[in-house]
PDB file of N, CA and C in Angstrom:
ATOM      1  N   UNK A   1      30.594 -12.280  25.619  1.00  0.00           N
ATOM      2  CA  UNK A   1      30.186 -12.357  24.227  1.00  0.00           C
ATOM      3  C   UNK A   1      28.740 -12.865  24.118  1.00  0.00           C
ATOM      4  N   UNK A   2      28.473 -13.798  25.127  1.00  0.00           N
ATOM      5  CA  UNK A   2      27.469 -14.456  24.973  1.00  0.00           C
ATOM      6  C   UNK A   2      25.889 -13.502  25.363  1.00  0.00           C
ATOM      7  N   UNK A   3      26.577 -12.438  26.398  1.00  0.00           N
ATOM      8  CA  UNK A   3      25.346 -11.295  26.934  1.00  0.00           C
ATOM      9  C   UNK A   3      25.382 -10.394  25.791  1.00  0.00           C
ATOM     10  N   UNK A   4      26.257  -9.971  25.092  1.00  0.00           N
ATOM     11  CA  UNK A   4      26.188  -9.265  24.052  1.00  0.00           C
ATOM     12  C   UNK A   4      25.312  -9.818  22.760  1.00  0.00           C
ATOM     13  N   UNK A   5      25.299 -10.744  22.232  1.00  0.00           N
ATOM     14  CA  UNK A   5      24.681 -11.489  21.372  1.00  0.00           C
ATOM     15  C   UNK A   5      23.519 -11.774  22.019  1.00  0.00           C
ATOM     16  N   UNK A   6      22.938 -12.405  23.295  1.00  0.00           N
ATOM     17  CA  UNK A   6      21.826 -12.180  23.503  1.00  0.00           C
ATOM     18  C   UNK A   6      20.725 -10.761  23.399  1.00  0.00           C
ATOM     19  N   UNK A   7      21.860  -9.656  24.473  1.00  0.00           N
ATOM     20  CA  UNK A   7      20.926  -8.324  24.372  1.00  0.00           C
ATOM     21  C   UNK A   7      20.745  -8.309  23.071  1.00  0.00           C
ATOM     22  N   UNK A   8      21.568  -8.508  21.719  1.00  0.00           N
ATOM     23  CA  UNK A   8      21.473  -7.559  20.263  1.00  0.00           C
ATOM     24  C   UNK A   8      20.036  -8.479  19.832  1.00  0.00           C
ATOM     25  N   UNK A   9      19.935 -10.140  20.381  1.00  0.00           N
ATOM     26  CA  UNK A   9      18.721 -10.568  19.919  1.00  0.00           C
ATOM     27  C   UNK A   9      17.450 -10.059  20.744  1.00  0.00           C
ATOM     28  N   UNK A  10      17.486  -9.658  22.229  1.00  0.00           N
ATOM     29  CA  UNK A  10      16.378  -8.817  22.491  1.00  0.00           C
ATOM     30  C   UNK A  10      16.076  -7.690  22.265  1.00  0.00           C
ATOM     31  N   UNK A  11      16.917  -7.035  21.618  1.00  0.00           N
ATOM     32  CA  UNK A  11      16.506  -5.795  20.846  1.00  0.00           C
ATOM     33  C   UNK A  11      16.087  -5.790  19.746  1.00  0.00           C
ATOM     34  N   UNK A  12      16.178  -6.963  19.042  1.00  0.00           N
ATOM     35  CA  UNK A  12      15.699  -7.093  17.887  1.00  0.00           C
ATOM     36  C   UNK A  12      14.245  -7.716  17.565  1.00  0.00           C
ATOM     37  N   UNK A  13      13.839  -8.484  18.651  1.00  0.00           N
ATOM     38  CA  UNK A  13      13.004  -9.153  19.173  1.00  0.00           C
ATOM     39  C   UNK A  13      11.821  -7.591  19.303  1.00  0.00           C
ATOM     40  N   UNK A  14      12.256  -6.690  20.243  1.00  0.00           N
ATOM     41  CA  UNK A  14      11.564  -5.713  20.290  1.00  0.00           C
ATOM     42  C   UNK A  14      11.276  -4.673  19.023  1.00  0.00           C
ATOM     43  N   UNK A  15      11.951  -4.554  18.711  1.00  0.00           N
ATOM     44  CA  UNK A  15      12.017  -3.936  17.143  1.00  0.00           C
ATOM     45  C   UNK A  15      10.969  -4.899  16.290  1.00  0.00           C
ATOM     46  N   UNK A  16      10.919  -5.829  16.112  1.00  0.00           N
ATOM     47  CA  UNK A  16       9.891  -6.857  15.467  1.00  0.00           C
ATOM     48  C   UNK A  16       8.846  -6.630  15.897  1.00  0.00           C
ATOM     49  N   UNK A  17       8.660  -7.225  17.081  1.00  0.00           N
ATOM     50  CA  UNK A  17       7.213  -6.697  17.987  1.00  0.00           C
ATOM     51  C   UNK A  17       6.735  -5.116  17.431  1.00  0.00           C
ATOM     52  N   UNK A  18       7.430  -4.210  17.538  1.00  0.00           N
ATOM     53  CA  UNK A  18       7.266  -2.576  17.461  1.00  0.00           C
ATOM     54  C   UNK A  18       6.774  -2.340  15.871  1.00  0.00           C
ATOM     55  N   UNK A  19       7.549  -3.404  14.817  1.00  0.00           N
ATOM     56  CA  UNK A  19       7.168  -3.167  13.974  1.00  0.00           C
ATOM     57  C   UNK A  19       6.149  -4.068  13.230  1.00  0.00           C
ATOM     58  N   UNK A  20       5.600  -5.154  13.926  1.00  0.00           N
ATOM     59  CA  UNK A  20       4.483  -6.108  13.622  1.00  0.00           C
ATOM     60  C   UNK A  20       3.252  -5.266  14.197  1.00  0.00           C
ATOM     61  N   UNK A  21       3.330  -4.288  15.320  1.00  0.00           N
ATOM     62  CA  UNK A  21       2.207  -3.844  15.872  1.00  0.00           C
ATOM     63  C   UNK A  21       1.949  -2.669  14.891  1.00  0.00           C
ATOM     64  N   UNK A  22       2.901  -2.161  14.070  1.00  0.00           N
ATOM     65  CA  UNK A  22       2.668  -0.616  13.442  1.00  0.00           C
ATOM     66  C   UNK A  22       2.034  -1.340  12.269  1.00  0.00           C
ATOM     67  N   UNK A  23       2.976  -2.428  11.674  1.00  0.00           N
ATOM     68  CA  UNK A  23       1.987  -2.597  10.442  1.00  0.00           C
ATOM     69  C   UNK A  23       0.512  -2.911  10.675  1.00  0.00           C
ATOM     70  N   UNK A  24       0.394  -3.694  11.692  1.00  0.00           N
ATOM     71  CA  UNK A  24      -1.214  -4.467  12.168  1.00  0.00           C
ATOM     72  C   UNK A  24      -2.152  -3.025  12.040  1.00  0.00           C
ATOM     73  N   UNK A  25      -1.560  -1.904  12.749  1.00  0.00           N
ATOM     74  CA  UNK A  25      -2.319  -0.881  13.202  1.00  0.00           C
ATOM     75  C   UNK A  25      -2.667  -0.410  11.717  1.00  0.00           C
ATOM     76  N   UNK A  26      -1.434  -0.022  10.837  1.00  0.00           N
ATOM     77  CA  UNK A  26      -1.715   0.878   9.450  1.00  0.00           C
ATOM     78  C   UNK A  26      -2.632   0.190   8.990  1.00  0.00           C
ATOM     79  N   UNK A  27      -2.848  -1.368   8.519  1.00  0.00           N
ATOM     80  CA  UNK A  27      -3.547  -1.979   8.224  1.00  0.00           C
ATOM     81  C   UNK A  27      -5.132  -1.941   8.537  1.00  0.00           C
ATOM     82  N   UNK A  28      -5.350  -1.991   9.698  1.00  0.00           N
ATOM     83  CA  UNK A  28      -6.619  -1.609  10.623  1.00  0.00           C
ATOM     84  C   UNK A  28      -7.031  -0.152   9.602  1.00  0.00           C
ATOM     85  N   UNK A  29      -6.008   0.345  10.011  1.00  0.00           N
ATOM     86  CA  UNK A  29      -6.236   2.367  10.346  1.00  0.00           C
ATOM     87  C   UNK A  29      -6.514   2.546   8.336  1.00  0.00           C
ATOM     88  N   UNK A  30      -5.897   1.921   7.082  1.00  0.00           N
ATOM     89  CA  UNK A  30      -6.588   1.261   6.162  1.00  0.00           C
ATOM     90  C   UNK A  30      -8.009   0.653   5.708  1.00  0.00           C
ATOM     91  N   UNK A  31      -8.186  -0.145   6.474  1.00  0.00           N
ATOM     92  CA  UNK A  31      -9.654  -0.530   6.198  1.00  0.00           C
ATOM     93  C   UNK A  31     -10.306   0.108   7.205  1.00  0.00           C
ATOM     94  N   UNK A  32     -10.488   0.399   7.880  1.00  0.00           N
ATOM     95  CA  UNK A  32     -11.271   1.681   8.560  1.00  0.00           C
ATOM     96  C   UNK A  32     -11.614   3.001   7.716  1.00  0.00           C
ATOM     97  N   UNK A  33     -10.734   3.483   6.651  1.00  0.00           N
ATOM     98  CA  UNK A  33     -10.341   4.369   5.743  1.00  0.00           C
ATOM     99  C   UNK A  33     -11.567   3.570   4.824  1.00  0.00           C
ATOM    100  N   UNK A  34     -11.126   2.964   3.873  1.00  0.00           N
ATOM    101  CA  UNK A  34     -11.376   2.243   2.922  1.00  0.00           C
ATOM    102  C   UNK A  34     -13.419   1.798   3.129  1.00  0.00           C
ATOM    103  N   UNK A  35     -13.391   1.528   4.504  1.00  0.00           N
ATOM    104  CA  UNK A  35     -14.761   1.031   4.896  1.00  0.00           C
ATOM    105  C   UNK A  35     -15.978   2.758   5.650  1.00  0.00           C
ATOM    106  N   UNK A  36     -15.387   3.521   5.964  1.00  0.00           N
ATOM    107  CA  UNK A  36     -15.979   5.121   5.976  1.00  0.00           C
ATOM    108  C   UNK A  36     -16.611   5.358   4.743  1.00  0.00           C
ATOM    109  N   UNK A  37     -15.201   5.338   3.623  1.00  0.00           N
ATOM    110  CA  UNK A  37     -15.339   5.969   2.412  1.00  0.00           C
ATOM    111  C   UNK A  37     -16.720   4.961   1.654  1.00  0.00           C
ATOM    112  N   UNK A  38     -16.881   3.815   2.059  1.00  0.00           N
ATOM    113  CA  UNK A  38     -17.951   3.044   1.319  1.00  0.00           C
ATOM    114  C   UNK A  38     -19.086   3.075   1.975  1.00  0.00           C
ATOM    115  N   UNK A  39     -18.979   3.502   3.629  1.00  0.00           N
ATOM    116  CA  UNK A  39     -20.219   3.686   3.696  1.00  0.00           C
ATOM    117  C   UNK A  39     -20.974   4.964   3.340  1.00  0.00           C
ATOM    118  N   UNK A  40     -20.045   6.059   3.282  1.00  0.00           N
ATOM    119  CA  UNK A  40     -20.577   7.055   2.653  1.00  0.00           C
ATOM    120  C   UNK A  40     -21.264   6.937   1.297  1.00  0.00           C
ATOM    121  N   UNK A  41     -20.427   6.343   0.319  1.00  0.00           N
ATOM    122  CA  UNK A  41     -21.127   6.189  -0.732  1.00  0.00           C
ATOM    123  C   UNK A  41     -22.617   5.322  -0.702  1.00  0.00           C
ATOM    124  N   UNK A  42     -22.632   4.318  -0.064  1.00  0.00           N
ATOM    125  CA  UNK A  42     -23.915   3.635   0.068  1.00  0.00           C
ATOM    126  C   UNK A  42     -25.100   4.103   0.324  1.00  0.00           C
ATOM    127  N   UNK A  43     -24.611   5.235   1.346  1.00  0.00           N
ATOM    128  CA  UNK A  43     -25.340   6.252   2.012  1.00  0.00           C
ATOM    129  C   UNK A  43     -26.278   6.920   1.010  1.00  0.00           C
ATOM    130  N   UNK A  44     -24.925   7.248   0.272  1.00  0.00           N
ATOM    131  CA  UNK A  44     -25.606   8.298  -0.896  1.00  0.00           C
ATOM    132  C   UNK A  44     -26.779   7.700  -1.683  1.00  0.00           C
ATOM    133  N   UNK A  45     -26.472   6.800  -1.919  1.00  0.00           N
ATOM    134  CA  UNK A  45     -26.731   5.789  -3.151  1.00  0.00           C
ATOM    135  C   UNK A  45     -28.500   5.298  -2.531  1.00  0.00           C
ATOM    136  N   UNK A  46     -28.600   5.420  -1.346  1.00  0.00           N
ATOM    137  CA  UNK A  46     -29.642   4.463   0.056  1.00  0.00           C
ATOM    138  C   UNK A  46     -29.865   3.079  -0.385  1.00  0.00           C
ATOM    139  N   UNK A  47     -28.531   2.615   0.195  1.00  0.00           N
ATOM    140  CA  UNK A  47     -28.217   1.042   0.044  1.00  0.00           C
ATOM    141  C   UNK A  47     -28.284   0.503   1.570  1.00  0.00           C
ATOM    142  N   UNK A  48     -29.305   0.907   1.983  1.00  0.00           N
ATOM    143  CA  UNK A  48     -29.305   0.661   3.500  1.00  0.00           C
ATOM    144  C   UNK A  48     -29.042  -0.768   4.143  1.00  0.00           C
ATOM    145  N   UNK A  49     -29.303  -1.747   3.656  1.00  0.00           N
ATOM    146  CA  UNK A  49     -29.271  -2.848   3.927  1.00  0.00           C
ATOM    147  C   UNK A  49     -27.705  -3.263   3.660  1.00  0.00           C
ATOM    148  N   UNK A  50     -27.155  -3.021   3.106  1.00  0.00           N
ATOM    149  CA  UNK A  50     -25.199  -3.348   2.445  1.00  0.00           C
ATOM    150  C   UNK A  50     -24.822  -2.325   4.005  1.00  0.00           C
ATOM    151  N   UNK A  51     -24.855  -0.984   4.172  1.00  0.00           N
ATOM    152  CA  UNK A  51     -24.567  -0.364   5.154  1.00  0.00           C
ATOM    153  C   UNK A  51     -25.029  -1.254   6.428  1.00  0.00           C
ATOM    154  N   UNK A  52     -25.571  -1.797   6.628  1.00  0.00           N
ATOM    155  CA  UNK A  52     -25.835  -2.326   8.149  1.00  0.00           C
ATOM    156  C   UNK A  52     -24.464  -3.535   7.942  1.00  0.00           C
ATOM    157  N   UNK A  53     -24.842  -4.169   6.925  1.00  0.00           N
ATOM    158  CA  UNK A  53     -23.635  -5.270   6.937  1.00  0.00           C
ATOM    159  C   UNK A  53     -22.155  -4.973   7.005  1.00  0.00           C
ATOM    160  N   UNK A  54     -22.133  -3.168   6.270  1.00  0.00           N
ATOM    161  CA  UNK A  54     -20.603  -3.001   6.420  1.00  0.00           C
ATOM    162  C   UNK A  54     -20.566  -2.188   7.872  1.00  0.00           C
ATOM    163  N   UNK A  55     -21.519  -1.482   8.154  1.00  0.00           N
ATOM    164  CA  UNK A  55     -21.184  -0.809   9.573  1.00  0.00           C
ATOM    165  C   UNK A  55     -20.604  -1.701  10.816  1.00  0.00           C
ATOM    166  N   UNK A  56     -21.140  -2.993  10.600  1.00  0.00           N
ATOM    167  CA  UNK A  56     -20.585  -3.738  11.886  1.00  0.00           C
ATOM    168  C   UNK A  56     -19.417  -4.368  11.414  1.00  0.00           C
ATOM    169  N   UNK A  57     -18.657  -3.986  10.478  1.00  0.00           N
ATOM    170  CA  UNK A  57     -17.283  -4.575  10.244  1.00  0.00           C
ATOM    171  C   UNK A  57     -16.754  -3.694  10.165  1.00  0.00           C
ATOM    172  N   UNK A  58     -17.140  -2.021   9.947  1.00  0.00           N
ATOM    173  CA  UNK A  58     -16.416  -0.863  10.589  1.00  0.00           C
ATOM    174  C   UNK A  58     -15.816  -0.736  12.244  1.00  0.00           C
ATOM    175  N   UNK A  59     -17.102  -1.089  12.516  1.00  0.00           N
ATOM    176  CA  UNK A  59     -17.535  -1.181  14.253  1.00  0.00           C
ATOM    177  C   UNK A  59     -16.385  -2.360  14.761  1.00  0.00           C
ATOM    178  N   UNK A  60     -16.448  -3.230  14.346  1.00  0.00           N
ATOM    179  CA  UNK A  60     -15.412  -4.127  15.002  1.00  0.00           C
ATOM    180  C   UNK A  60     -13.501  -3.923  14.610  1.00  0.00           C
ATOM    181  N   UNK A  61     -13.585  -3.165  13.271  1.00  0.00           N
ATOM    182  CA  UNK A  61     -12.095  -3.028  12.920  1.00  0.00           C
ATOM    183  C   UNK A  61     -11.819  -1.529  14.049  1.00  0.00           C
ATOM    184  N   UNK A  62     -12.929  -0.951  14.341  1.00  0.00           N
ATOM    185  CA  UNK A  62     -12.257   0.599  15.109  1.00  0.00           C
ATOM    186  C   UNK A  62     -12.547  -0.122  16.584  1.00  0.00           C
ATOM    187  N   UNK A  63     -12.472  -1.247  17.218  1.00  0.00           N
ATOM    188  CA  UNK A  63     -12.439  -1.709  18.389  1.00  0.00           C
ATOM    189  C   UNK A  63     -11.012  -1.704  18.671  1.00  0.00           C
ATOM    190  N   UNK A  64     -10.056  -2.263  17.629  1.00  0.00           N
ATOM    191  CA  UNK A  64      -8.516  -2.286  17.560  1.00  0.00           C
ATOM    192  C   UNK A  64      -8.163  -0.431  18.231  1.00  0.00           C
ATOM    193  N   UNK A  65      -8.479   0.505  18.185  1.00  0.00           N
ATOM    194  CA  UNK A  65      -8.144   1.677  18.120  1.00  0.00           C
ATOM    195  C   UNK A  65      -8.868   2.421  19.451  1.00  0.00           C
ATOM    196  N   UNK A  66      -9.521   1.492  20.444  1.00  0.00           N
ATOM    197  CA  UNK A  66      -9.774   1.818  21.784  1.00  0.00           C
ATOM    198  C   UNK A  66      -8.477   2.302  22.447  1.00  0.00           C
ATOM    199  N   UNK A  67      -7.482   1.488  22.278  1.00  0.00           N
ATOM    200  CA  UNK A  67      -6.351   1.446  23.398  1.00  0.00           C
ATOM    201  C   UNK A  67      -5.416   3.169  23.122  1.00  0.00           C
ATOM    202  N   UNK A  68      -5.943   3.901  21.349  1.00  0.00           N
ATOM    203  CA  UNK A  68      -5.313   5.010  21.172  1.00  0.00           C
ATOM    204  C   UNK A  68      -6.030   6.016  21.632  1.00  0.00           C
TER     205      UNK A  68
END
């Protein structure tokens, strides 16, 4: 009883993990979205100086997305 109740908590354990990493990622894969779409507009706009400040917080949120 006692291996049974353990495995059902390491499977669940993994399931958590599986689903703490998907939200982390959507989240990322979100402001990555969210931070494109603004630098485009800035672009447009030649807000060059706001674009340098948001490009390197693009640059560091698509570091998360090496490992895909």
């Amino acid at each position: 009883m006692v291996k049974e109740i353990t495995r059902d908590i390491k499977q669940l354990d993994h399931a958590k993990r599986h689903l703490t990493t998907s939200i982390t990622t959507l989240n990322h894969l979100h402001m990555l979205a969210g931070g494109v779409d603004s630098l485009e507009a800035m672009t447009r706009r030649r807000q060059y100086g706001e674009v340098a400040n948001l490009l390197q917080g693009v640059m560091n949120v698509l570091e998360h997305f090496h490992k895909y």
